[in-house]
Protein backbone atom coordinates (compact mmCIF):
# COMPACT_ATOMS: atom_id res chain seq x y z
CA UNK A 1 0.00 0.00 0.00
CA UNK A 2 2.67 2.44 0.61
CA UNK A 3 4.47 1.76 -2.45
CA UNK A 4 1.06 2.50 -4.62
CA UNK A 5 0.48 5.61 -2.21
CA UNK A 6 3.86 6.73 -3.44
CA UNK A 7 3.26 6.25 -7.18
CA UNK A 8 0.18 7.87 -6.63
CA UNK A 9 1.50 10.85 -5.21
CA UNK A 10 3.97 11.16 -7.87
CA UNK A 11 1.07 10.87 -10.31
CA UNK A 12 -0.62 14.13 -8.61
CA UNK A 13 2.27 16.11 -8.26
CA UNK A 14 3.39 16.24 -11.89
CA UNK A 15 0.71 19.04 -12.97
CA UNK A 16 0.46 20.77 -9.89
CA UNK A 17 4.50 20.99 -10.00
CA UNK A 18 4.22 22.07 -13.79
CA UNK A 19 1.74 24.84 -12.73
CA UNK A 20 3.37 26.22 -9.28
CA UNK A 21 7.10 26.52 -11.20
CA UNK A 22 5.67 28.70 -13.81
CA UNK A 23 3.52 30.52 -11.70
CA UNK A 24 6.53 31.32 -9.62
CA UNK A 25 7.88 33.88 -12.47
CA UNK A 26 4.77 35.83 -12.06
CA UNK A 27 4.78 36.25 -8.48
CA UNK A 28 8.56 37.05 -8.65
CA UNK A 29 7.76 39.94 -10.49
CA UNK A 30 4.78 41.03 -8.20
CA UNK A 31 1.98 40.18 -10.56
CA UNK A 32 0.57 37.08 -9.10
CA UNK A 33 -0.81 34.82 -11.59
CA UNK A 34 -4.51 33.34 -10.82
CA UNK A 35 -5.14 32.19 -14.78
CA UNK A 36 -2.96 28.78 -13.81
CA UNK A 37 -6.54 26.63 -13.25
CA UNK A 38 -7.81 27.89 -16.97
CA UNK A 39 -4.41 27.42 -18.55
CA UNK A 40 -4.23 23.54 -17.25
CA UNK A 41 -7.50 22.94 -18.32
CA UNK A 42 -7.00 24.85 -21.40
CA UNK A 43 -3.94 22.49 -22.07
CA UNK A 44 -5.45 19.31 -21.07
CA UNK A 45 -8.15 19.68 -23.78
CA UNK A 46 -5.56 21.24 -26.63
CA UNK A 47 -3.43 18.10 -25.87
CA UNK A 48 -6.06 15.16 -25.44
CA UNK A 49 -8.23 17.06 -29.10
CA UNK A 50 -5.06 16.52 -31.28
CA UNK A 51 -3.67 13.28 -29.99
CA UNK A 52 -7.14 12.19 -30.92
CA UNK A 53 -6.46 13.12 -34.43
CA UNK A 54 -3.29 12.67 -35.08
CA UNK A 55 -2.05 10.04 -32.33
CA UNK A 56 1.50 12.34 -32.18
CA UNK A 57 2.59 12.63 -28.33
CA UNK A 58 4.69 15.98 -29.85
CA UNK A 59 2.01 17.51 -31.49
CA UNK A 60 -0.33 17.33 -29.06
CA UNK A 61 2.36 19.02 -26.36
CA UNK A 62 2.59 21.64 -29.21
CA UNK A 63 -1.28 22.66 -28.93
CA UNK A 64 -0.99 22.32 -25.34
CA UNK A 65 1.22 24.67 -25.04
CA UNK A 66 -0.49 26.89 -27.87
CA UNK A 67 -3.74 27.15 -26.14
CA UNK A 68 -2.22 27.61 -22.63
CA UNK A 69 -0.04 30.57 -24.46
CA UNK A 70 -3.23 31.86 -26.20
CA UNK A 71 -4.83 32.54 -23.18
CA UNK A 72 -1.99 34.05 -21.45
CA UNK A 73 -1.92 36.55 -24.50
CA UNK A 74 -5.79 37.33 -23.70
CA UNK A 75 -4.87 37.95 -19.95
CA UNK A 76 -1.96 40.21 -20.79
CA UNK A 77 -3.81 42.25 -23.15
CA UNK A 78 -6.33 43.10 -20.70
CA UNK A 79 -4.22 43.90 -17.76
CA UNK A 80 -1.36 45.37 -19.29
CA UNK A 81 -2.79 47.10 -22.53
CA UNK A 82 -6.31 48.01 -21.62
CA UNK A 83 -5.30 48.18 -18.15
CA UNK A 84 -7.65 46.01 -16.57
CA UNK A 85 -7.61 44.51 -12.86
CA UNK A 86 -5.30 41.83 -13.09
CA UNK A 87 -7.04 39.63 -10.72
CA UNK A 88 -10.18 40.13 -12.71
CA UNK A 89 -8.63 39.11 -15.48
CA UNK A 90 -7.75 36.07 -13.74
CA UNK A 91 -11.09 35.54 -13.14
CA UNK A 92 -12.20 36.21 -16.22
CA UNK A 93 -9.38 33.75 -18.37
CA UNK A 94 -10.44 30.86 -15.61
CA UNK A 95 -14.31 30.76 -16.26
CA UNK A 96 -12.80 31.49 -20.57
CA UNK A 97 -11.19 28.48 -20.23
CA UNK A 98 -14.01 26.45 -18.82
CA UNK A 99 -16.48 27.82 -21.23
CA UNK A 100 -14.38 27.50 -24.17
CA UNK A 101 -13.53 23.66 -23.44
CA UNK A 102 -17.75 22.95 -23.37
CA UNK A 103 -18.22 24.15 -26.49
CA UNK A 104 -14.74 22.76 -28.40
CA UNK A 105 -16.25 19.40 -26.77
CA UNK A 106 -19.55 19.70 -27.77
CA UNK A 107 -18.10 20.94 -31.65
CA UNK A 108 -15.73 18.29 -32.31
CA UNK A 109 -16.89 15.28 -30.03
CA UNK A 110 -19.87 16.15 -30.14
CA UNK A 111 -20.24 15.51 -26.20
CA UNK A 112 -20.23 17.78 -23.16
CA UNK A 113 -19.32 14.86 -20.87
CA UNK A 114 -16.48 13.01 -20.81
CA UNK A 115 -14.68 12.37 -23.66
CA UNK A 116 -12.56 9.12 -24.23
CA UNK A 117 -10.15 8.30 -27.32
CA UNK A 118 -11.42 6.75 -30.21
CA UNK A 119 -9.80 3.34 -29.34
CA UNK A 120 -10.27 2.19 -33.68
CA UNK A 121 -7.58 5.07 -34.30
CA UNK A 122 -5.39 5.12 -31.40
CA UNK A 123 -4.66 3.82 -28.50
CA UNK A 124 -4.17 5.49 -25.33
CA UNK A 125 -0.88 7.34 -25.10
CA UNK A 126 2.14 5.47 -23.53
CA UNK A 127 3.02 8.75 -21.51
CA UNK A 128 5.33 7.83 -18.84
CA UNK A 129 5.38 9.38 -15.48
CA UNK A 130 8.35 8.81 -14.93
CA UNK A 131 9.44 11.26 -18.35
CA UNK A 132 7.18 13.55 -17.30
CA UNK A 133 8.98 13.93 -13.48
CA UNK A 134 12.45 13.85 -15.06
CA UNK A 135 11.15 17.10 -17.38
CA UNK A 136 10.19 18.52 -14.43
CA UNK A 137 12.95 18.15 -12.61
CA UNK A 138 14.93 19.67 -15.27
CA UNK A 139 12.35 22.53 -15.78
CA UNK A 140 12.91 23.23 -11.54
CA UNK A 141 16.58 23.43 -12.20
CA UNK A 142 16.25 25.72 -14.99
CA UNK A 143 14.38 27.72 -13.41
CA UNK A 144 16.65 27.68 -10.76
CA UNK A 145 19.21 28.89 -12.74
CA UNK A 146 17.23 31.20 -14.94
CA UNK A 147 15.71 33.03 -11.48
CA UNK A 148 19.21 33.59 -9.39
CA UNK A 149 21.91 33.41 -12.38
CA UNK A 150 20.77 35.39 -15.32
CA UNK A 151 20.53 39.44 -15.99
CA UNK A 152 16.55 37.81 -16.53
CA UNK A 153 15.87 36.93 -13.59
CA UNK A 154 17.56 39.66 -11.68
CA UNK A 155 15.58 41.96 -13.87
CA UNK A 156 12.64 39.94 -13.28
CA UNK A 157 12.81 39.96 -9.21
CA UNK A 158 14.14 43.51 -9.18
CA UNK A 159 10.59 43.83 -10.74
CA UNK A 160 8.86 43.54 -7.50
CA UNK A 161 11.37 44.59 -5.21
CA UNK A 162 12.34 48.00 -6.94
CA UNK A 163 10.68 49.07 -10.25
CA UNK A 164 12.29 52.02 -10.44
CA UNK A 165 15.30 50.72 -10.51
CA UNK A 166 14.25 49.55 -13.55
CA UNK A 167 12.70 52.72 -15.27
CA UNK A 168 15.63 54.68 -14.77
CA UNK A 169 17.95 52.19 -16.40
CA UNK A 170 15.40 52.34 -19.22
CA UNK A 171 13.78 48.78 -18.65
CA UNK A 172 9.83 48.55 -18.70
CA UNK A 173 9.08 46.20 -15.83
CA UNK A 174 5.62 45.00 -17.38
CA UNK A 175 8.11 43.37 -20.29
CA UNK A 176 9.21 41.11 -17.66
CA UNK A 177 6.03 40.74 -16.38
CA UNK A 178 4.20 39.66 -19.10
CA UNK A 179 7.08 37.43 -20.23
CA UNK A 180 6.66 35.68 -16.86
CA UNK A 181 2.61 35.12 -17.40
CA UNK A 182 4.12 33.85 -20.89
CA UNK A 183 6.49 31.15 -18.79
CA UNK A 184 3.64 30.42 -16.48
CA UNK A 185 1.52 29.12 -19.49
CA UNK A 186 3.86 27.20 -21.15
CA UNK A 187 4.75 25.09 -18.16
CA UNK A 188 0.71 24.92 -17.30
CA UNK A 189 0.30 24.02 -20.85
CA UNK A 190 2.79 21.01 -20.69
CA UNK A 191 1.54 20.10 -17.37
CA UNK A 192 -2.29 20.38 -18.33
CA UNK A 193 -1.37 17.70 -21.10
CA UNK A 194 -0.61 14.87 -18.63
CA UNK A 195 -3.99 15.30 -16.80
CA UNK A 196 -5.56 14.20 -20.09
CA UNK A 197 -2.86 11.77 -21.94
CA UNK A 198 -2.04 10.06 -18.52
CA UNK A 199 -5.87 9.24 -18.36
CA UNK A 200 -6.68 8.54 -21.80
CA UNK A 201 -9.86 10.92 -21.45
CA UNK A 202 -10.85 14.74 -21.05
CA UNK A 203 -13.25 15.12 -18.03
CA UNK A 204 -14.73 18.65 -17.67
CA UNK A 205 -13.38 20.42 -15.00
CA UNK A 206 -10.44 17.56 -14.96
CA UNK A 207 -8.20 20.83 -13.43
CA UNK A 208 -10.03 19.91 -10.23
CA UNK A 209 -8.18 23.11 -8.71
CA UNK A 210 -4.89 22.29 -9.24
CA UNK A 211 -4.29 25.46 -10.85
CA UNK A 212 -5.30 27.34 -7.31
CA UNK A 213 -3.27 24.68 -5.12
CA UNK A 214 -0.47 25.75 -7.20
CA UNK A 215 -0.72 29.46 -6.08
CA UNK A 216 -0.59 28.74 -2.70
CA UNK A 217 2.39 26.15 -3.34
CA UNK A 218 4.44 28.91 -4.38
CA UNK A 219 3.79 30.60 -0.83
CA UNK A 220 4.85 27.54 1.08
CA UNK A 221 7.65 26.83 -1.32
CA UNK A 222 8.86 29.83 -0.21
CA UNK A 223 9.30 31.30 -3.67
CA UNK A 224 12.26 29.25 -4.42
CA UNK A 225 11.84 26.09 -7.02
CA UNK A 226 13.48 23.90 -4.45
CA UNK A 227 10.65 24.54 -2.20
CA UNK A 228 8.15 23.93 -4.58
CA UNK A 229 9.71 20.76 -5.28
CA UNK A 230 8.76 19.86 -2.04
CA UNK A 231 5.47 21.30 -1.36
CA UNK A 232 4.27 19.88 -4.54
CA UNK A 233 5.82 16.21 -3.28
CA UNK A 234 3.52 16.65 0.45
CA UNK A 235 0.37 17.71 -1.27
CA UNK A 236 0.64 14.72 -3.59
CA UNK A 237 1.18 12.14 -0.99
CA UNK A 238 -1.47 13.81 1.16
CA UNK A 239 -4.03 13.26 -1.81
CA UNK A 240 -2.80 10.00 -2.79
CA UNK A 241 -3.28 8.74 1.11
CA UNK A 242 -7.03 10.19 0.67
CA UNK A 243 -7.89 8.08 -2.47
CA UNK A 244 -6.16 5.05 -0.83
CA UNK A 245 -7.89 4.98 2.34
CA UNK A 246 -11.67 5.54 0.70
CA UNK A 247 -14.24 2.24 1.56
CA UNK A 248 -10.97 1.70 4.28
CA UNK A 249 -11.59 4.04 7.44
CA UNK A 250 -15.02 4.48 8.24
CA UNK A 251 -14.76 7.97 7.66
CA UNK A 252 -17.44 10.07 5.54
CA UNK A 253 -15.84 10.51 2.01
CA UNK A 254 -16.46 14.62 1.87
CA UNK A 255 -13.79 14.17 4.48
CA UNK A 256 -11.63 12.13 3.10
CA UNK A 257 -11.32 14.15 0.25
CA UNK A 258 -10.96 17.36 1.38
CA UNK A 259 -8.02 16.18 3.51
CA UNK A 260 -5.24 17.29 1.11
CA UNK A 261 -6.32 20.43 1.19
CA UNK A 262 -6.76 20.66 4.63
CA UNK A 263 -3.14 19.22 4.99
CA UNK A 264 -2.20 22.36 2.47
CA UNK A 265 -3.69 24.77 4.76
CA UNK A 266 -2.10 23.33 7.89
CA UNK A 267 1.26 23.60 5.74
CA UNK A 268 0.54 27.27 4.57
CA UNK A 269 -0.39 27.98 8.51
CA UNK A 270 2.64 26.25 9.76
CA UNK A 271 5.34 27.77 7.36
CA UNK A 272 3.65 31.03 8.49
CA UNK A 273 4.34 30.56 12.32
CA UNK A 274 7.56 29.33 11.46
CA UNK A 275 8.31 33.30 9.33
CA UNK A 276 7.16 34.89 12.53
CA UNK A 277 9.42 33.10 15.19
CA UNK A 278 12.09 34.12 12.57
């Protein structure tokens, strides 16, 4: 049992880790990102519609990241350009993205339900989760690197921390910014597409509010990839334990599942008391 609680936890964590590193570049450069729910979901549908249709692991990735991207475009516009509230805007790309996916469905699968692959042209997707954790990985190191070794991501904190800094060398800070909500979407886009190819399906609403865990990830990560390594790992093994010990403990099943995120708030409340001893 532990050893499927494990692989089950490293199952969850894969899109909430996807979504929490590229939300990170956002809040580094003080515009929190709250479009990371709509961009998953946006990029489990992309992904799961052109596997369907062209049974290419790659090209389905590629519209992931597309549609994750297009939205991101739509959310910068309207903060940035037409100067918009940017949590509205959030707001606004999350229920998009919803809304949008009900209709593609309903258009090309001619469902609003769940929709499964057409098993007479493909098959369902060998995606490993075990490639998927090692891109990861590699995507928390480079951002590692990108964040505290590069003119980019000093620019980028600096962003936050002292803007005009930045104007009087000439730099616009909303550059950065918007290049960071452009980051954010393509790692939600890539880690939208293994909600969908990992299951073989879309399910409406398959985000399941992984996009808004993610946010508060980035708080008990501390801000640092490292520490969303590891607050991504605890919220997948607390999730995993939930599914495993359903029709086990007598306990009602609302309960049960609303126990990962009441271990996340714990967490969140912990780390907190922990910053004010400090």
């Amino acid at each position: 049992m532990v050893q499927s609680i494990f692989q089950g936890a490293l199952s969850i964590m894969i899109p909430v880790l996807f979504a929490a590193c590229g939300g990170l570049f956002p809040a580094l450069a003080g515009t929190l990102n709250i479009a990371l729910e709509g961009m998953l979901l946006a990029g489990a549908f992309a992904s799961f519609a052109v596997y369907n249709f062209t049974g290419s692991i790659t090209a389905a990735l590629i519209a992931a990241v597309m549609a994750a991207v297009f939205l991101s475009f739509l959310h910068v516009i309207a903060a940035f350009k037409l100067r918009a509230n940017i949590f509205i805007c959030g707001i606004a790309v999350n229920l998009l993205s919803v809304s949008l996916c009900i209709v593609m469905s309903d258009k090309i699968f001619n469902t609003r339900g769940v929709v499964t692959l057409q098993s007479s042209v493909h098959n369902v997707p060998s995606v490993s989760t075990g490639v998927y954790l090692f891109f990861a990985a590699l995507l928390v190191i480079a951002a590692h690197i990108v964040i505290y070794k590069t003119p980019f991501g000093y620019r980028l904190r600096a962003c936050e921390k002292n803007s005009p800094s930045l104007v009087s060398l000439g730099i616009n800070p909303e550059t950065y910014r918007t290049a960071a909500i452009l980051i954010s979407a393509v790692f939600c886009g890539i880690g939208g597409s293994f909600l969908s190819l990992n299951l073989g399906a879309f399910v409406q609403g398959m985000s399941a509010g992984k996009g808004w865990i993610a946010l508060v990830l980035i708080f008990l990560g501390g801000h640092k990839p490292a520490g969303l390594l590891a607050a991504a790992f605890i919220f997948g093994m607390a999730e995993s334990f939930s599914n495993h010990i359903q029709g086990i403990w007598r306990i009602p099943a609302d309960f049960i599942l609303a126990f990962p995120y009441f271990c996340t708030l714990a967490a969140m409340l912990f780390a907190r008391k922990l910053v004010k001893i400090e």
